[in-house]
Protein backbone atom coordinates (compact mmCIF):
# COMPACT_ATOMS: atom_id res chain seq x y z
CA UNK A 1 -36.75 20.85 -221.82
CA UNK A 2 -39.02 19.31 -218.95
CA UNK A 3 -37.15 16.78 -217.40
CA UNK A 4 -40.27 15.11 -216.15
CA UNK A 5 -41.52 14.53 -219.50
CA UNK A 6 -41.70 10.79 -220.92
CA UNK A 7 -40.44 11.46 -224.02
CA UNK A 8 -37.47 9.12 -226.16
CA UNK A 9 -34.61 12.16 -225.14
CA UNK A 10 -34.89 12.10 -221.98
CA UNK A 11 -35.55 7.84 -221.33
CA UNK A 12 -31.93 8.19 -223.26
CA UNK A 13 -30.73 11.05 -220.66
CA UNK A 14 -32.03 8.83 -217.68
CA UNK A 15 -30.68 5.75 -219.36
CA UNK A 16 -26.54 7.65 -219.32
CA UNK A 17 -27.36 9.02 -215.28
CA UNK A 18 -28.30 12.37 -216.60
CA UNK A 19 -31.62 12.86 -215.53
CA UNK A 20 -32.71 10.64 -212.84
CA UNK A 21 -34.81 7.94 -213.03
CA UNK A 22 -38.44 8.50 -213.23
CA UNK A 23 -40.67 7.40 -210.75
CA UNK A 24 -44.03 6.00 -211.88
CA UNK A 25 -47.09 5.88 -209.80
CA UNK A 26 -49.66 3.06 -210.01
CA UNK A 27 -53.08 2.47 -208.96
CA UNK A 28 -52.23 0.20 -205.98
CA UNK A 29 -49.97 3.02 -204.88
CA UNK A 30 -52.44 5.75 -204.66
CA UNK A 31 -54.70 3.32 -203.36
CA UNK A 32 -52.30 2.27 -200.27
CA UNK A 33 -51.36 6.17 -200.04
CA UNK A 34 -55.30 6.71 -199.36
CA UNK A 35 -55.58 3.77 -197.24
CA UNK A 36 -52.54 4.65 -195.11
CA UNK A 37 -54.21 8.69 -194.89
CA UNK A 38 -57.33 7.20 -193.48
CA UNK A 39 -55.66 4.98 -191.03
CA UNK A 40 -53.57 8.04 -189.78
CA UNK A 41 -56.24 10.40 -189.45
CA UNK A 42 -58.36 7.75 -187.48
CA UNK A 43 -55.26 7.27 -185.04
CA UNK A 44 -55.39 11.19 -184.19
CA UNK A 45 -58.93 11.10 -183.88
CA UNK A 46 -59.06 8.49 -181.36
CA UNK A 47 -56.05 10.09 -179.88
CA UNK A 48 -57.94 12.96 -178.64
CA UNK A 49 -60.72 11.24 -177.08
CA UNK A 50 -61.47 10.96 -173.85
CA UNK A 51 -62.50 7.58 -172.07
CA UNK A 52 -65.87 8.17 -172.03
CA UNK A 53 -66.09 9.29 -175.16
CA UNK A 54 -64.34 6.05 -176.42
CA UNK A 55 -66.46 4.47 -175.04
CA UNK A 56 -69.79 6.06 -176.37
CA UNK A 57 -67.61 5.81 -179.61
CA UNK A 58 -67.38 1.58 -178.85
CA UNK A 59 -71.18 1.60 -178.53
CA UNK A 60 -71.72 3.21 -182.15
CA UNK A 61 -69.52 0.73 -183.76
CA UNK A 62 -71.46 -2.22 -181.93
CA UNK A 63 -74.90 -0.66 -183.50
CA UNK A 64 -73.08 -0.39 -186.72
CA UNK A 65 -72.25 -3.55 -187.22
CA UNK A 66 -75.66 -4.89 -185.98
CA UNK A 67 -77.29 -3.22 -188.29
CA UNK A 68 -75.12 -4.01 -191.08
CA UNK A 69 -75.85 -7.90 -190.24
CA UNK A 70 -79.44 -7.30 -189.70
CA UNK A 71 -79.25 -5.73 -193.01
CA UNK A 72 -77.55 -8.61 -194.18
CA UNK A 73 -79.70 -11.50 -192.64
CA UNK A 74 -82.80 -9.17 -194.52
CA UNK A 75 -81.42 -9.25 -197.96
CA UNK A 76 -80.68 -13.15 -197.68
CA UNK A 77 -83.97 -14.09 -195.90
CA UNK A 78 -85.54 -11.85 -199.34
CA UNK A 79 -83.58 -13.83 -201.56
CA UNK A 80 -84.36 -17.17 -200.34
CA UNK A 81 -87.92 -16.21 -200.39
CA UNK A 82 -87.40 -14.93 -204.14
CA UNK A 83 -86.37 -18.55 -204.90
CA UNK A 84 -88.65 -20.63 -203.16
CA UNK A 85 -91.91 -19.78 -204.53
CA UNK A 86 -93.44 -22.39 -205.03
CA UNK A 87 -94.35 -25.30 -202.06
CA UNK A 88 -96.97 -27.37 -203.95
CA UNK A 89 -97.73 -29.63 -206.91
CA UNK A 90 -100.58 -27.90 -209.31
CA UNK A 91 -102.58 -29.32 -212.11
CA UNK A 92 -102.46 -27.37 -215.10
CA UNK A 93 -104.77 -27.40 -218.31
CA UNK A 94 -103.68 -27.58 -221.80
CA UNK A 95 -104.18 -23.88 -222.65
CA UNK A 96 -102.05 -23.37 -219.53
CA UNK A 97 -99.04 -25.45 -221.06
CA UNK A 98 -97.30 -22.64 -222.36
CA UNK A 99 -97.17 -19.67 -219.87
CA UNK A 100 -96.90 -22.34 -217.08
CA UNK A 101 -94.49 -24.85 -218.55
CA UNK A 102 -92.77 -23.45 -221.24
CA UNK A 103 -92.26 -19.84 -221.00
CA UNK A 104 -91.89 -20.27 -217.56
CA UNK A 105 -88.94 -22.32 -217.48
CA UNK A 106 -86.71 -19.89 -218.93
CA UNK A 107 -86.11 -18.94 -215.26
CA UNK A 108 -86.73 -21.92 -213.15
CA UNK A 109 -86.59 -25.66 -213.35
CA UNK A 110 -89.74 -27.14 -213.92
CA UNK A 111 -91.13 -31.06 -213.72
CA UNK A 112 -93.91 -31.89 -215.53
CA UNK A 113 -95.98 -35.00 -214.72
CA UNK A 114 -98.45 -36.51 -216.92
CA UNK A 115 -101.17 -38.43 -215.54
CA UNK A 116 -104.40 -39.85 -215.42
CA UNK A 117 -106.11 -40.66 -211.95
CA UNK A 118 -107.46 -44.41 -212.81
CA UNK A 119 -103.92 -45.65 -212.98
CA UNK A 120 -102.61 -46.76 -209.61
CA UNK A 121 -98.83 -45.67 -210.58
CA UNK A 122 -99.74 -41.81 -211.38
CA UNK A 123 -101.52 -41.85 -208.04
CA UNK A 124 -98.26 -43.10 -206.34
CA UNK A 125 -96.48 -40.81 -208.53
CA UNK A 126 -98.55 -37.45 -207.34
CA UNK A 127 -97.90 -38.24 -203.56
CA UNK A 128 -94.03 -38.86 -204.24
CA UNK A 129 -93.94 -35.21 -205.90
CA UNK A 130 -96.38 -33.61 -203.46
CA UNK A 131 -93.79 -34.30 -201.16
CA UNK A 132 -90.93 -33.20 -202.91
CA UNK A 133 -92.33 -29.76 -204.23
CA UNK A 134 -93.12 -28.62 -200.40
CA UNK A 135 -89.04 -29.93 -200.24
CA UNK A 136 -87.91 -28.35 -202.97
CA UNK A 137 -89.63 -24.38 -202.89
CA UNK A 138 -87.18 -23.35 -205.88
CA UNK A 139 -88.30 -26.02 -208.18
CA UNK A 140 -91.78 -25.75 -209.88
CA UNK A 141 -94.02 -29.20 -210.26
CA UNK A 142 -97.07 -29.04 -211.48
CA UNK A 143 -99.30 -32.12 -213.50
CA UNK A 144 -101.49 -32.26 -216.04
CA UNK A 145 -103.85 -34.99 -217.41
CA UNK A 146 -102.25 -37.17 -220.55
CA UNK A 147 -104.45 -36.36 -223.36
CA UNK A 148 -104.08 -33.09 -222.87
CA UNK A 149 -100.91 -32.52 -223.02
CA UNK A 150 -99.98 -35.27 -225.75
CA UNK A 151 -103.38 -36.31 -227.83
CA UNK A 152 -103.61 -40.28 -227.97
CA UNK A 153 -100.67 -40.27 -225.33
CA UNK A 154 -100.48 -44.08 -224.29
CA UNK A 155 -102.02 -44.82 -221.15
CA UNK A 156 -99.28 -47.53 -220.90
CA UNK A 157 -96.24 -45.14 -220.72
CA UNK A 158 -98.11 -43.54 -217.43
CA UNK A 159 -96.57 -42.03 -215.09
CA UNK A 160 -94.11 -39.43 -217.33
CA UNK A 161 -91.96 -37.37 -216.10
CA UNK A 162 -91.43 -34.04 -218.46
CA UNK A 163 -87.83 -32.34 -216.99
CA UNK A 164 -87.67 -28.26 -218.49
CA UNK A 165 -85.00 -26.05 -217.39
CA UNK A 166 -83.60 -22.84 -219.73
CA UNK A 167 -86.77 -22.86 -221.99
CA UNK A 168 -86.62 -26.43 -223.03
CA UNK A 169 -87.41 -29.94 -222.38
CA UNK A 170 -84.20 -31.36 -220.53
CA UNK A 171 -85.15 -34.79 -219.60
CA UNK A 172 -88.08 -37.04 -219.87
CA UNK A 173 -88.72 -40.34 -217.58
CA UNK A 174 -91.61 -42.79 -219.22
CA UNK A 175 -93.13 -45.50 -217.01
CA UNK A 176 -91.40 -46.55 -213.44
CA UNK A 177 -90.25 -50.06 -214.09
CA UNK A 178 -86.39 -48.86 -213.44
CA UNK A 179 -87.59 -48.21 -210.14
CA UNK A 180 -89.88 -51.35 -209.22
CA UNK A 181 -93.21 -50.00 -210.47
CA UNK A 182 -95.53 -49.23 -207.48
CA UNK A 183 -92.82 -50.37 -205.08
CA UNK A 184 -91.17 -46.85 -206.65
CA UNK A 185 -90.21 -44.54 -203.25
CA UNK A 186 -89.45 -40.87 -203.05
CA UNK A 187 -86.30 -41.13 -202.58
CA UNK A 188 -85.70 -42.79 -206.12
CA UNK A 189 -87.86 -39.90 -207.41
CA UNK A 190 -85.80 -37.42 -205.74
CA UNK A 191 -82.49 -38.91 -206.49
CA UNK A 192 -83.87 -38.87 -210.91
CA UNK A 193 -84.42 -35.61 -210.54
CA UNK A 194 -81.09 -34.48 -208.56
CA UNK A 195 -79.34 -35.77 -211.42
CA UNK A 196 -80.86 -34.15 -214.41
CA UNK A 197 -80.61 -30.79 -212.11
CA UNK A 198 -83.99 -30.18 -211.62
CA UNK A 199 -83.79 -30.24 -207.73
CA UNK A 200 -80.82 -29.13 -205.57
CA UNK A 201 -80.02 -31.00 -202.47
CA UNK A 202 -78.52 -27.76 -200.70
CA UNK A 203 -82.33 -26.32 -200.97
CA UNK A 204 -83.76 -29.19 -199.48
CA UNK A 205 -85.99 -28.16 -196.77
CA UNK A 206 -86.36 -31.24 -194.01
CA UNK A 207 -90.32 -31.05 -193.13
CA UNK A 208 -91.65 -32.65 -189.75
CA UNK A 209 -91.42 -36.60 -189.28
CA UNK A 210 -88.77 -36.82 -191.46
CA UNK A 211 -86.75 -39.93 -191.19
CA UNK A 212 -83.50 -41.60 -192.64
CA UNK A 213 -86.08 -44.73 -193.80
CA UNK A 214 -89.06 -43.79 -196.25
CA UNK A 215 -91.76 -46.38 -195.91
CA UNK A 216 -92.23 -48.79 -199.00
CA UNK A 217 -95.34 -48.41 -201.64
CA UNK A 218 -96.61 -51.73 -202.62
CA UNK A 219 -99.22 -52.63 -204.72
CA UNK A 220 -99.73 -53.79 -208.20
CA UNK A 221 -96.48 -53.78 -210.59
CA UNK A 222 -96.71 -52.29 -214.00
CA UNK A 223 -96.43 -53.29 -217.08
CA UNK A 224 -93.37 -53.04 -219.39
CA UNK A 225 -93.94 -49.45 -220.38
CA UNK A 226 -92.77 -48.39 -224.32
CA UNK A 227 -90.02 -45.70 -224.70
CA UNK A 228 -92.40 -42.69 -226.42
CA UNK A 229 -90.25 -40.17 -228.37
CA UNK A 230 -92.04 -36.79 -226.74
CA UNK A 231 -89.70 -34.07 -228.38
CA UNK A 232 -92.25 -33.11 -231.43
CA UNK A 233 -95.31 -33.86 -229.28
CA UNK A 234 -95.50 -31.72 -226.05
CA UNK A 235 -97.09 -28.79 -226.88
């Protein structure tokens, strides 16, 4: 009979005091056992040293950890740049629509303005989102003429705002009136789009002459512009 065995006899001889109990090792066990090895061994090493050569020893560890954080600062400064790829707002075409819009928002958010350049709003509504693309380097804006994007698209339902994020259209914003037409400012933009998710204040990058106070648009208010149901029409 092995006495170290885990078998049902002898849990019933250790049970009566006739074998003693059995000692089980875990994981966190070994692992302290290790830790508390390493820790020792270190001790003797430095033990043995020399004041110089603790001190040469001093100098190694302040290169290794330098290098560890320059290693560090590299890896986030790669990432960042991996996520803010973007900068500008682009016109697209219709064939474009797809790969650029679409496909491409499986990945990244994407806001989708659809314009035409005789209408004072969609002017007002390009600068706005020129401005917050160079902010907002993770999220992709780009713009694309009306028509082409939605035939017979209602010039009175200009500017729209597509919103796609996992693959799909997420939000939509027709017209500006909620906002005050062409007295409509950035910041109103900005704050839309923070709250469908499309932009993410902790990426905002402040560019020069920033200020707390955006100056006002005015100009000519819009008209009442008609809700246009644009799930089975985008392309």
């Amino acid at each position: 009979m092995n006495p170290d065995e885990d078998t049902e006899w002898n849990d019933i001889l250790r049970k009566h005091g006739i074998l003693p109990q059995q000692v089980k090792v875990t994981q966190n066990d070994i692992y302290d056992s290790a830790v508390a090895q390493a820790q020792e061994e270190e001790s003797r090493r430095l033990e043995g040293l020399g004041v110089d050569e603790l001190a040469a020893l001093e100098d190694e560890e302040d290169d290794r950890v330098l290098e560890q954080y320059r290693r560090q600062r590299v890896a986030e400064m790669q990432a960042q740049a991996a996520r803010e790829r973007f900068g500008e707002l682009v016109q697209i075409s219709e064939p474009q629509y797809k790969a650029e819009v679409t496909e491409a928002s499986r990945d990244t958010w994407i806001v989708v303005h659809l314009f035409r350049e005789s209408i004072p709003m969609c002017k007002l509504m390009n600068r706005h989102l020129g401005e917050l693309a160079q902010r907002y380097r993770a999220t992709k804006f780009v713009k694309i003429v009306s028509v082409e994007c939605i035939h017979n698209y209602p010039d009175a339902n200009l500017p729209t705002l597509l919103v796609y994020g996992k693959g799909d259209m997420r939000a939509q914003l027709v017209g500006l009136d909620r906002f005050g037409g062409m007295r409509t400012k950035r910041r109103d933009i900005e704050r839309y789009l923070t709250g469908v998710g499309a932009v993410d204040p902790a990426q905002r990058r402040a560019l020069p002459g920033d200020s707390e106070d955006e100056d006002e648009s005015e100009g000519e208010g819009g008209s009442g512009a008609a809700y246009f149901d644009l799930g089975s029409r985008v392309k």
